[in-house]
Structures are given as structure tokens and as C-alpha cells.
C-alpha atoms as a PDB file:
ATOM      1  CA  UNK A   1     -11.429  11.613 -13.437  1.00  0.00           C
ATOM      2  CA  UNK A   2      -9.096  14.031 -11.569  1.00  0.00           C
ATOM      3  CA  UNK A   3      -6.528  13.459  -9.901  1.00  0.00           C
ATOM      4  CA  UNK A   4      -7.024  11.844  -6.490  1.00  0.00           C
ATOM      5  CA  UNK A   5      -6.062  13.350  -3.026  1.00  0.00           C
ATOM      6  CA  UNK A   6      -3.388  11.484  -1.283  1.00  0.00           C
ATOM      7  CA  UNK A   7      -5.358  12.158   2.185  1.00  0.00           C
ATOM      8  CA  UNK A   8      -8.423  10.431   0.501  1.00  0.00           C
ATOM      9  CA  UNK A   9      -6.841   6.869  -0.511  1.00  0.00           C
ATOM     10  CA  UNK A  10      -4.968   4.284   1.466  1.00  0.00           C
ATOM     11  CA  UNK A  11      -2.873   1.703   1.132  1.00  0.00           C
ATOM     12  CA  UNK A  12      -1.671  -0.683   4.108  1.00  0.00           C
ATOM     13  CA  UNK A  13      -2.558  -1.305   7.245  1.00  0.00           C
ATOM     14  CA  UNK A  14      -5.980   0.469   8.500  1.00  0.00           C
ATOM     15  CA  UNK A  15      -4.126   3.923   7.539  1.00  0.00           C
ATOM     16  CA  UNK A  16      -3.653   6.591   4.881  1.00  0.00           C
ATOM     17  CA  UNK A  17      -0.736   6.220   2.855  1.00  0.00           C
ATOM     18  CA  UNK A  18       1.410   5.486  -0.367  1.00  0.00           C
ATOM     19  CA  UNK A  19       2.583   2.064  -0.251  1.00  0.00           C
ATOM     20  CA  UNK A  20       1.511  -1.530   1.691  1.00  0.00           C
ATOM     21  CA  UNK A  21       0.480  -5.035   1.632  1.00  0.00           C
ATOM     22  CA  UNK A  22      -1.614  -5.666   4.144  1.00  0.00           C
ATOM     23  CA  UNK A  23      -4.601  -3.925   3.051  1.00  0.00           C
ATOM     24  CA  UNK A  24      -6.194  -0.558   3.060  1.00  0.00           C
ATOM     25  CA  UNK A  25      -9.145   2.001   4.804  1.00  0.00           C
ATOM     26  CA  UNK A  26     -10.047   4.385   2.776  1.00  0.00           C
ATOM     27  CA  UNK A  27     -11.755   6.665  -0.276  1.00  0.00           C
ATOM     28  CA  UNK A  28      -9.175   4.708  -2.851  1.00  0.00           C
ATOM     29  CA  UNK A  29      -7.585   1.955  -1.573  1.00  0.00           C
ATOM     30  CA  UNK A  30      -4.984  -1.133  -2.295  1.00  0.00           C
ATOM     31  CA  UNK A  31      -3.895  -3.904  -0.670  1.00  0.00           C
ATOM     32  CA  UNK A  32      -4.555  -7.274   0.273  1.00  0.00           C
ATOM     33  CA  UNK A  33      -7.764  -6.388   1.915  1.00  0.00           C
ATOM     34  CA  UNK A  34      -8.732  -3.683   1.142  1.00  0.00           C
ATOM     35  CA  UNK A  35     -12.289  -1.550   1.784  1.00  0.00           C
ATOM     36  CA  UNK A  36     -12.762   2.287   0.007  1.00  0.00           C
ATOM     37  CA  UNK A  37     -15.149   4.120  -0.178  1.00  0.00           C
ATOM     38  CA  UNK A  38     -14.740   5.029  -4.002  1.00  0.00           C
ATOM     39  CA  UNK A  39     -12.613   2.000  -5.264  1.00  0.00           C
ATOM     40  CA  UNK A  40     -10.644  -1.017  -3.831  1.00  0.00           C
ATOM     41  CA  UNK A  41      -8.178  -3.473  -5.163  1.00  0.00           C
ATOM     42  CA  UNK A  42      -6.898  -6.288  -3.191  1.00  0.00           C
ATOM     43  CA  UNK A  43      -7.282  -9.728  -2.674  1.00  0.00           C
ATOM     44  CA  UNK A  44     -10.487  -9.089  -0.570  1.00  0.00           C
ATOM     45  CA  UNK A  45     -12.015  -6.050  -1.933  1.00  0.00           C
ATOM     46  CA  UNK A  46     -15.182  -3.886  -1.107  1.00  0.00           C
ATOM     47  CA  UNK A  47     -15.948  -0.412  -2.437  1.00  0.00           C
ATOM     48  CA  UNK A  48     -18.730   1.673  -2.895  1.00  0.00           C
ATOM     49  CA  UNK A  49     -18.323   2.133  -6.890  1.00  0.00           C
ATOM     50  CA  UNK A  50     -15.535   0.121  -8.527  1.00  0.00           C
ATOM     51  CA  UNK A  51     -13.602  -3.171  -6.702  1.00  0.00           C
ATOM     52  CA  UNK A  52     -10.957  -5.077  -8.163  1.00  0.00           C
ATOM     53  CA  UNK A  53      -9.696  -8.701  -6.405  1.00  0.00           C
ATOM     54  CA  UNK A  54      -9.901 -12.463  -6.036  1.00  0.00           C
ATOM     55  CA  UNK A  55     -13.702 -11.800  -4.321  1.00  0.00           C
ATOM     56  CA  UNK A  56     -14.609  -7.888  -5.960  1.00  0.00           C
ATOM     57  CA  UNK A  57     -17.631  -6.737  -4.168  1.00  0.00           C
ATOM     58  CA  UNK A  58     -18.886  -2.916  -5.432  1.00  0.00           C
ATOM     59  CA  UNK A  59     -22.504  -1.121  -6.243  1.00  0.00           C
ATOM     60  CA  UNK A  60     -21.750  -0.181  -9.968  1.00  0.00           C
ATOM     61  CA  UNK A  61     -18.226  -1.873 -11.023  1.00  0.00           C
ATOM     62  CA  UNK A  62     -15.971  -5.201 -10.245  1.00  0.00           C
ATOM     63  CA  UNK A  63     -13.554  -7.432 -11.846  1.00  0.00           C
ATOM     64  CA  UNK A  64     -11.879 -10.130 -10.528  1.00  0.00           C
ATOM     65  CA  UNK A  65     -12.150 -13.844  -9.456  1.00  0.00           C
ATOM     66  CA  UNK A  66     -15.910 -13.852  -7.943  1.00  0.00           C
ATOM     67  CA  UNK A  67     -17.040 -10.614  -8.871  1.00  0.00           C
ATOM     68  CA  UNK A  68     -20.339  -8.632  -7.661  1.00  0.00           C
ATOM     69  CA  UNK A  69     -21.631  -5.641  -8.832  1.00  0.00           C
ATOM     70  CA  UNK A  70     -24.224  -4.313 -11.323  1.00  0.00           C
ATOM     71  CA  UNK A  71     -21.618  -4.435 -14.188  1.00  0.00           C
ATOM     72  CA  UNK A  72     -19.815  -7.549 -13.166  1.00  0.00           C
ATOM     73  CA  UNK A  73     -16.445  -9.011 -15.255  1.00  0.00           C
ATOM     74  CA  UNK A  74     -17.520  -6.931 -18.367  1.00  0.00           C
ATOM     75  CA  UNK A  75     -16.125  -4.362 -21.029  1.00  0.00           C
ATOM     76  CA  UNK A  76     -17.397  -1.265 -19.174  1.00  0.00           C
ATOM     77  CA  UNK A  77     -15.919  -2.657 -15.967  1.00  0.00           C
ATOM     78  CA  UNK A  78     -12.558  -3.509 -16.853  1.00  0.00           C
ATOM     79  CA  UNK A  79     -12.649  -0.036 -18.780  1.00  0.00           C
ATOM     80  CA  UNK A  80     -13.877   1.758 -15.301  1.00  0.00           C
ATOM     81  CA  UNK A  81     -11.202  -0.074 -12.974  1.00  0.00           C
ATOM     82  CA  UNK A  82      -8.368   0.978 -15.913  1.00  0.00           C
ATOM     83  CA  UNK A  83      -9.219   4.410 -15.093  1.00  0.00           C
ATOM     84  CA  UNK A  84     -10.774   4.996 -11.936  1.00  0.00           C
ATOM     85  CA  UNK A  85      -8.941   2.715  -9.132  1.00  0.00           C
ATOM     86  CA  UNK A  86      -5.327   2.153  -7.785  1.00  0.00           C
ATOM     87  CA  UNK A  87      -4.841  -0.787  -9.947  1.00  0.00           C
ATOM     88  CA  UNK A  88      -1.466   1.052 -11.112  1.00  0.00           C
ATOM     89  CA  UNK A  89       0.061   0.559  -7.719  1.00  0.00           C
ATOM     90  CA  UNK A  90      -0.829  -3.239  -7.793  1.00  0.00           C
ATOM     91  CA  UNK A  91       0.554  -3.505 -11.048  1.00  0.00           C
ATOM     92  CA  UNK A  92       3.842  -1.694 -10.459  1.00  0.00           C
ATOM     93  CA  UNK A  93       4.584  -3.754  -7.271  1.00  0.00           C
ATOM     94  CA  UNK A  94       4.171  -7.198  -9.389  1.00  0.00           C
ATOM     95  CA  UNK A  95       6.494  -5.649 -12.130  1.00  0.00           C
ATOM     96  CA  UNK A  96       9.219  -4.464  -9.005  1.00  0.00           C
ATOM     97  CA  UNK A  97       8.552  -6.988  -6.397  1.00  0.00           C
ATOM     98  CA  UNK A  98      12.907  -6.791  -6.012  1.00  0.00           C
ATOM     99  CA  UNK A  99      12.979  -3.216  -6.172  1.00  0.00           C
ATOM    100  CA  UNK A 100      10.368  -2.622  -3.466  1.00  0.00           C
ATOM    101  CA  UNK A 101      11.616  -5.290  -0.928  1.00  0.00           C
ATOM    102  CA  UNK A 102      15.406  -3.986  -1.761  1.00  0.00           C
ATOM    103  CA  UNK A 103      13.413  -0.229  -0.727  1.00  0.00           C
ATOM    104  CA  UNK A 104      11.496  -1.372   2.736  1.00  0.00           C
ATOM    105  CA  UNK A 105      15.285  -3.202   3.819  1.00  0.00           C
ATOM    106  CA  UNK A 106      17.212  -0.120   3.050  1.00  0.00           C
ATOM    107  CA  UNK A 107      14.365   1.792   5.024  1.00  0.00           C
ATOM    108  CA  UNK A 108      14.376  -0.225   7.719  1.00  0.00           C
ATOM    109  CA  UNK A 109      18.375  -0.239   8.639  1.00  0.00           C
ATOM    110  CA  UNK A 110      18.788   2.732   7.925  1.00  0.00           C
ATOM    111  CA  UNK A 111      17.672   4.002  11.290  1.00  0.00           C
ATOM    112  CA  UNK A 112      19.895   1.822  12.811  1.00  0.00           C
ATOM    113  CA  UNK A 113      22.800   2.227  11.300  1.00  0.00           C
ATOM    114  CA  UNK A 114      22.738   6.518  11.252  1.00  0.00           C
ATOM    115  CA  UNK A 115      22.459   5.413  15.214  1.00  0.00           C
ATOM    116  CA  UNK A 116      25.582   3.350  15.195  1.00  0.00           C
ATOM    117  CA  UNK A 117      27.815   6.283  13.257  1.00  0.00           C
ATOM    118  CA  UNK A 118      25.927   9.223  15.097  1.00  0.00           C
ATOM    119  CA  UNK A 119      26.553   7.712  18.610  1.00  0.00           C
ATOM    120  CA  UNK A 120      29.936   5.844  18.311  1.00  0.00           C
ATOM    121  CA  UNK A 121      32.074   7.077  21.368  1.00  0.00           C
ATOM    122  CA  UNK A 122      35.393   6.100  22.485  1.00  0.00           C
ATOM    123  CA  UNK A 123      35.398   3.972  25.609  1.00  0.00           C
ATOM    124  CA  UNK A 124      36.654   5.298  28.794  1.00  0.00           C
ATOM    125  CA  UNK A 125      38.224   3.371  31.601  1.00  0.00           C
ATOM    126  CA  UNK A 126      37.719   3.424  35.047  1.00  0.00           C
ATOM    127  CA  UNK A 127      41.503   3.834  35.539  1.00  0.00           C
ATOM    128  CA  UNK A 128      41.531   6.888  32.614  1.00  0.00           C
ATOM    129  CA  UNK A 129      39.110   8.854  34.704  1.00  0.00           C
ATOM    130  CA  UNK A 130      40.840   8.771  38.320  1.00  0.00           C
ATOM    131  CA  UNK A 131      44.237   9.586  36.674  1.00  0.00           C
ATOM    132  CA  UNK A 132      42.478  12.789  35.845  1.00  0.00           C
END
């Protein structure tokens, strides 16, 4: 299959995206709930061809823990989530679980601390500014 539009998949929240956890909306998604309209992977997941997850719910492919679909837990279903579904992304985050929480800390101080150095002033006195 071709490569797959980033404005087509989700991952996180109920938005379009790269990276999240709490589950997805969209045409490919990931996360821990996660609902697409091609393929899902997540804990909870529902999709419209392939699903991957604890409770995999899809028309044609699943794999996972309780598994529904007309090729359910099989050869040709592993062999269609392999290629067509965001399993990768699942996969890397297990194998950099430190490397992606180090990422979302760094990303969300960084903010903060480009406002401390950006807006650091000198204090001023009351008694500085009538000697003037």
C-alpha cells in the first residue's frame, strides 16, 4: 500500500496528528482507543478494514485479545495489520517508552523556560524612579 497521508490518520486525543496515548479519530489511527476508518490499533479498537487491540473489532481484518472480523487472529490477518496499520508507532513507543516521556518533558518546559530568559528584567525601585 502507499504511503499514507498524515491529514488522513490520527493519533491522540479526538485529533489528527503524529504522536499520543489517549486514543485516536481518524482514516489510520493509534492509541489507546482508537476508531479509523481504514485501520486502528489500540487497546479498544474499531476500523472499517483492519483493527489491532485487546478487543479488535474490523469488517475484513483483526488481531488481538478478543478479535472480530471475517479473518479473525489468522495468517492473512497478522500479515494485513504488518503492512497496512500504524502498528509501527505502537511498537516504537514500547521499544522508547524513556525516550518519548524524556521528549513530551523537554516539550513541555520548554515554553516556560524561553519565557523566563526572554522576559527577565531588572527590578526597579520606587526610590530609582523619583530620583530621575
Amino acid at each position: 500500500m502507499a504511503a499514507k497521508s498524515l491529514l488522513a490518520s490520527g493519533a491522540g486525543g479526538l485529533a489528527g496528528g503524529l504522536l499520543g496515548a489517549a486514543g485516536g479519530l481518524g482514516g489510520d489511527t493509534a492509541g489507546g482507543a482508537a476508531v479509523g476508518w481504514h485501520s486502528a490499533t489500540g487497546g479498544f479498537a474499531v476500523a472499517n478494514h483492519a483493527a489491532m487491540g485487546g478487543l479488535a473489532v474490523a469488517r475484513d481484518f483483526a488481531v488481538g485479545g478478543q478479535a472480530i472480523a471475517a479473518q479473525s487472529n489468522t495468517p492473512a490477518a497478522q500479515q494485513a495489520i504488518e503492512t497496512e496499520t500504524l502498528k509501527w508507532t505502537v511498537d516504537w513507543l514500547i521499544a522508547n517508552q524513556a525516550l518519548f516521556i524524556a521528549a513530551i518533558i523537554v516539550i513541555s518546559i520548554a515554553p516556560t523556560l524561553m519565557s523566563m530568559a526572554f522576559y527577565r528584567r531588572e527590578r526597579v525601585t520606587t526610590d530609582e524612579l523619583s530620583s530621575e
